[in-house]
Protein backbone atom coordinates (compact mmCIF):
# COMPACT_ATOMS: atom_id res chain seq x y z
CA UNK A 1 0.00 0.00 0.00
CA UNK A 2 1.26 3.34 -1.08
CA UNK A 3 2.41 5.28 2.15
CA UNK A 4 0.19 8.83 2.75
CA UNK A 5 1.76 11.85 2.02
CA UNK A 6 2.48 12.62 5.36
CA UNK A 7 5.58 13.70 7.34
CA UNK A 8 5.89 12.71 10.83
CA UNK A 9 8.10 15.83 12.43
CA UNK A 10 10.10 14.12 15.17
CA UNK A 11 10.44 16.58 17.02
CA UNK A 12 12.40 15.39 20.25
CA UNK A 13 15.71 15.53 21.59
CA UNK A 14 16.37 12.10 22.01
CA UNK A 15 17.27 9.96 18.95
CA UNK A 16 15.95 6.47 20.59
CA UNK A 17 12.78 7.86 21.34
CA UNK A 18 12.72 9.43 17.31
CA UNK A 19 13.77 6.30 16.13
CA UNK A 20 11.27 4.13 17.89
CA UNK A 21 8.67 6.57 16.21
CA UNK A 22 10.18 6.27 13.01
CA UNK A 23 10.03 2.18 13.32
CA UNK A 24 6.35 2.57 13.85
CA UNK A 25 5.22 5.16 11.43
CA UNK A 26 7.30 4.87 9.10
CA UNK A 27 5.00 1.76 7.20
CA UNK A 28 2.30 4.23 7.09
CA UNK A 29 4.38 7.79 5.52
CA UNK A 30 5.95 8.79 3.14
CA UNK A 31 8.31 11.36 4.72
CA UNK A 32 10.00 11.63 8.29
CA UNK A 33 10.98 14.99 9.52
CA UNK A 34 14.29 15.61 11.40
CA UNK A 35 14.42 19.38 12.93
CA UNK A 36 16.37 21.37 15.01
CA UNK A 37 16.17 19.97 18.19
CA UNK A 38 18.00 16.21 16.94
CA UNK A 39 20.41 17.36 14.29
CA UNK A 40 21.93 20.15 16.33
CA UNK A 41 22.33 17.26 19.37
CA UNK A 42 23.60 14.30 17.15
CA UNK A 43 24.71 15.34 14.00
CA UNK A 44 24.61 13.56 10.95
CA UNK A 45 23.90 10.52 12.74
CA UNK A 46 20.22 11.42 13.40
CA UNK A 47 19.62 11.87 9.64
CA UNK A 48 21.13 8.06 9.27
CA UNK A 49 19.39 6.29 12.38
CA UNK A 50 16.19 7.69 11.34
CA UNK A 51 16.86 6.71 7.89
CA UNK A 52 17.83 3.04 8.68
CA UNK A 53 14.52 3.23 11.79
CA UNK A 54 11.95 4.11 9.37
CA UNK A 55 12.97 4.20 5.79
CA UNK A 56 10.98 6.46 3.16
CA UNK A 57 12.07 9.93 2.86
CA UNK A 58 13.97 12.54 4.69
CA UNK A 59 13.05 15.62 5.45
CA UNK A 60 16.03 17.95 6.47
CA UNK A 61 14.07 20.82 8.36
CA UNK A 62 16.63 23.16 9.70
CA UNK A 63 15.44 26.27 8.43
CA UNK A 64 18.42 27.98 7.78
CA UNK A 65 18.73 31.75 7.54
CA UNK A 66 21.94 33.62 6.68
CA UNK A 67 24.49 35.39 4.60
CA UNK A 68 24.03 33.84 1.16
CA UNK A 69 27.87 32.31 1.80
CA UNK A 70 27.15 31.06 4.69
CA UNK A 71 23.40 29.26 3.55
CA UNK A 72 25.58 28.00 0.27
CA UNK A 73 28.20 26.27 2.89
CA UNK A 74 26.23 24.51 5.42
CA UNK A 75 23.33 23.36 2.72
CA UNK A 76 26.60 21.52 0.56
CA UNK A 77 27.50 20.34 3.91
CA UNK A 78 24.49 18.28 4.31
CA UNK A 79 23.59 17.72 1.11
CA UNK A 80 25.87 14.50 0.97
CA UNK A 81 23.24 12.83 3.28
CA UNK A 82 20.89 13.02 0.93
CA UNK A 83 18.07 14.69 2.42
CA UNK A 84 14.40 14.69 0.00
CA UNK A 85 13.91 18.35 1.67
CA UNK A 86 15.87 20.95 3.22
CA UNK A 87 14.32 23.70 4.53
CA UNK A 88 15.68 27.32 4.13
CA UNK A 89 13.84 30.51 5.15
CA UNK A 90 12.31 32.71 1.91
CA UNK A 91 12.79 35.84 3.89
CA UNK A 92 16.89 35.21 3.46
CA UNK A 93 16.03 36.61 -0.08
CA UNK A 94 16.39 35.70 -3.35
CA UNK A 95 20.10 35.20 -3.20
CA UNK A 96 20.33 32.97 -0.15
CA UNK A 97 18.12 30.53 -1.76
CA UNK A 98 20.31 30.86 -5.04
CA UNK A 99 23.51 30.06 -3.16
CA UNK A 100 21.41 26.79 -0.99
CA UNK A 101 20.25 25.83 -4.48
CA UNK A 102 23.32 25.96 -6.39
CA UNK A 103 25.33 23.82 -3.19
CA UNK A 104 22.59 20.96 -3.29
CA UNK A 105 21.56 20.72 -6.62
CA UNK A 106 20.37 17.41 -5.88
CA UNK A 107 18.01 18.29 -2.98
CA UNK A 108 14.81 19.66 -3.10
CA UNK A 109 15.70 23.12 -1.47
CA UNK A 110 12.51 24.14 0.26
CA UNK A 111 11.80 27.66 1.54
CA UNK A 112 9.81 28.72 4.59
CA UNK A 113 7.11 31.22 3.70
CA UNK A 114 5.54 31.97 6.41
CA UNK A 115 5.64 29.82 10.03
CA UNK A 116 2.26 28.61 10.73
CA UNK A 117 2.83 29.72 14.43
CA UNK A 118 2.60 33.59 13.22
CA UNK A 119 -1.03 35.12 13.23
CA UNK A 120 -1.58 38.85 12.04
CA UNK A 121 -0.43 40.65 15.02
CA UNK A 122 3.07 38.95 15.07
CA UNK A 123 3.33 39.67 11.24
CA UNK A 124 2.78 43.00 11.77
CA UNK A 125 5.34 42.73 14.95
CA UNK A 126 8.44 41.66 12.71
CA UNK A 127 7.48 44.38 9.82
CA UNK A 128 5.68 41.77 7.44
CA UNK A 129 2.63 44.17 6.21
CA UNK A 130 -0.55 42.89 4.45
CA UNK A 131 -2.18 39.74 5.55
CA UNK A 132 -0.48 36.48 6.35
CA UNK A 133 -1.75 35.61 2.84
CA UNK A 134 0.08 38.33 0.91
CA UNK A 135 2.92 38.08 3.11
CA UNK A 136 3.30 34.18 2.20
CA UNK A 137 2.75 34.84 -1.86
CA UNK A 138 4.83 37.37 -2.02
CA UNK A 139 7.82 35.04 -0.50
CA UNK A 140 6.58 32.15 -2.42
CA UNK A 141 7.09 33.60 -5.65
CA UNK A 142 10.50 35.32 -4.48
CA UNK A 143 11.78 31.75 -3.56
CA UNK A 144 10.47 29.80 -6.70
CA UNK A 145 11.92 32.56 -8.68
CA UNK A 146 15.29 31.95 -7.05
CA UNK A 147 15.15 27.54 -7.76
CA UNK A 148 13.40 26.43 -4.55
CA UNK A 149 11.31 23.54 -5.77
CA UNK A 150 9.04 23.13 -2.77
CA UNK A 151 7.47 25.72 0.07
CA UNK A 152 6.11 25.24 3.08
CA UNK A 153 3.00 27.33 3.81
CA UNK A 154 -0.08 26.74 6.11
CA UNK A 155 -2.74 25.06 4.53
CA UNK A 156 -5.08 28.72 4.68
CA UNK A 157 -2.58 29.90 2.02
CA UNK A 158 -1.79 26.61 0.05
CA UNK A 159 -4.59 27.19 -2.99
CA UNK A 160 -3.54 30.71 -3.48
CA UNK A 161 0.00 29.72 -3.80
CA UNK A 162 -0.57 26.83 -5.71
CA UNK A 163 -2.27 29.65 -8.52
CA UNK A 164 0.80 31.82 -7.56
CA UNK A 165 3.83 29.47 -8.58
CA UNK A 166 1.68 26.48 -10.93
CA UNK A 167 2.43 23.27 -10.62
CA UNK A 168 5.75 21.48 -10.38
CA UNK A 169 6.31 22.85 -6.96
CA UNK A 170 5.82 20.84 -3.68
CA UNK A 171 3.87 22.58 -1.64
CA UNK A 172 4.07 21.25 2.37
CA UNK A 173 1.78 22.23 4.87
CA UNK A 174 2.64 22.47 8.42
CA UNK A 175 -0.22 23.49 11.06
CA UNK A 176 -2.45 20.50 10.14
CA UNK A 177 -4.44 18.47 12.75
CA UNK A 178 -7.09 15.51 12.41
CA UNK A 179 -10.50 16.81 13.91
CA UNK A 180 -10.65 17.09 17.75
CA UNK A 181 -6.82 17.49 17.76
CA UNK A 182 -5.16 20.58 20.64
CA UNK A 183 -3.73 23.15 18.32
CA UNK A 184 -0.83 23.36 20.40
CA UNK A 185 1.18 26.39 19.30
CA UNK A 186 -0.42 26.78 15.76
CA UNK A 187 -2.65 28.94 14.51
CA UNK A 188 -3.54 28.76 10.82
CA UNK A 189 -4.51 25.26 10.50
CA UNK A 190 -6.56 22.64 9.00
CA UNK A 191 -7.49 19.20 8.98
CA UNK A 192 -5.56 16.88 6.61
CA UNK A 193 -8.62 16.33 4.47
CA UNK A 194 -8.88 20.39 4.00
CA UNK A 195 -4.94 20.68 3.44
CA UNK A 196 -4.73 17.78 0.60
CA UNK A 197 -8.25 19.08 -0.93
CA UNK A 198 -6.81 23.09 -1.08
CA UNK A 199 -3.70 21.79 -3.28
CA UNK A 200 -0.98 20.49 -0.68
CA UNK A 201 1.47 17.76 -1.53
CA UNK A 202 2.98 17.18 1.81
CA UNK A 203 1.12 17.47 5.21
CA UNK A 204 3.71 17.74 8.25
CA UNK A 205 1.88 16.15 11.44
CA UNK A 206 3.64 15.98 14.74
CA UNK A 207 2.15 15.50 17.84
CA UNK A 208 -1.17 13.98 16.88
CA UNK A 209 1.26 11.20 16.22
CA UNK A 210 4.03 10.76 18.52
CA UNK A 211 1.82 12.17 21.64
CA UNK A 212 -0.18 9.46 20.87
CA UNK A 213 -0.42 6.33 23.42
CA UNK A 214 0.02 4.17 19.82
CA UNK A 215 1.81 6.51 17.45
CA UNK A 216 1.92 3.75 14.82
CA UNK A 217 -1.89 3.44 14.92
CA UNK A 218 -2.52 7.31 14.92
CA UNK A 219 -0.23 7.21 11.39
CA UNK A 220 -2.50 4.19 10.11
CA UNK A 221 -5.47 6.38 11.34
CA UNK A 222 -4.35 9.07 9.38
CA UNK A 223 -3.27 7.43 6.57
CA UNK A 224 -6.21 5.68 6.18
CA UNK A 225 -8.68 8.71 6.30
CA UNK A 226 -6.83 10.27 3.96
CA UNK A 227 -7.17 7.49 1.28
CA UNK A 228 -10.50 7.34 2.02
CA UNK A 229 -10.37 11.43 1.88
CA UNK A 230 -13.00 11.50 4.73
């Protein structure tokens, strides 16, 4: 059975506990998300371990945001473990992305429009004017412009972008919870069946799974429903 298009964000600073969850959703996903919080404690090694733990796909989320020099060196740095996605941050500019592109030509470089943790007020906080919305097209089209061949956007924003860049482009949508799920600390969410339906390629789901008391039945859950799209 095809895995969903899911990513499981492991998001944990222990890489026995992130492997266990890898092991058990991994039949069930296509994707498994290593962030900040285990590649800045192990290394390479957590990229590997989850790898060889789960199989499927990697996605590299460390969101980086620098000089365009600096972006270039540390995505070539990584880019020999063969990541599906790395993550970069739009608002680095068009250059920064250039220079991540150019270093990893065989990754999908994938820029950060907006996080899905921002609402209006904290837009307005950092000096990002217009809505969220406008905000995340604007960036979209900056870093697709630039060679990013994926985005991540909330799922409020994913149809507009989708009209915004056309198709070709992965579009990954944090900020999504099944029905009855805490929102924890998002705010522009959606259910999977609302993300996929909108246009997204790539739903990112982390603690509905692994705060589950079966996280390899709350990926089957998931999968499942989405299959059936209900």
């Amino acid at each position: 059975m095809t895995p969903a298009p899911v990513a499981v964000a492991l998001d944990t600073d222990d890489l026995a506990v992130a492997a266990r969850w890898a092991g058990q959703v991994g039949p069930h996903v296509s994707t498994l998300k290593v962030g900040l919080e285990l590649y800045l404690r192990y290394g390479p090694a957590a990229v590997e371990e989850i790898r060889a733990a789960g199989g499927g796909r990697i996605f590299l989320d460390l969101k980086l945001h620098d000089i365009p020099a600096t972006v270039g060196a540390a995505a070539g740095a990584v880019s020999g473990l063969a990541p599906h996605y790395l993550t970069v941050h739009a608002s680095g500019g068009a250059d920064m992305v250039k220079a991540a592109v150019a270093a990893a030509p065989d990754v999908k470089i994938t820029a950060v429009t907006v996080l899905t943790s921002m609402g209006e007020p904290d837009l307005a906080a950092v000096g990002l004017t217009g809505p969220a919305l406008d905000a995340a097209r604007r960036l979209a089209a900056l870093a697709v412009g630039a060679g990013a061949r994926a985005l991540v956007c909330s799922p409020r924003e994913v149809a507009a972008i989708r009209a915004e860049v056309g198709p070709g482009i992965d579009l990954i949508t944090p900020g999504v919870r099944p029905r009855g799920a805490a929102a924890d600390d998002q705010t522009r969410i959606a259910t999977p069946r609302e993300a996929l339906d909108a246009g997204a390629d790539l739903l990112v789901i982390g603690r509905p799974v692994t705060r589950a008391a079966d996280p390899a039945a709350a990926a089957a859950e998931i999968a499942s429903a989405l299959r059936g799209r209900v």
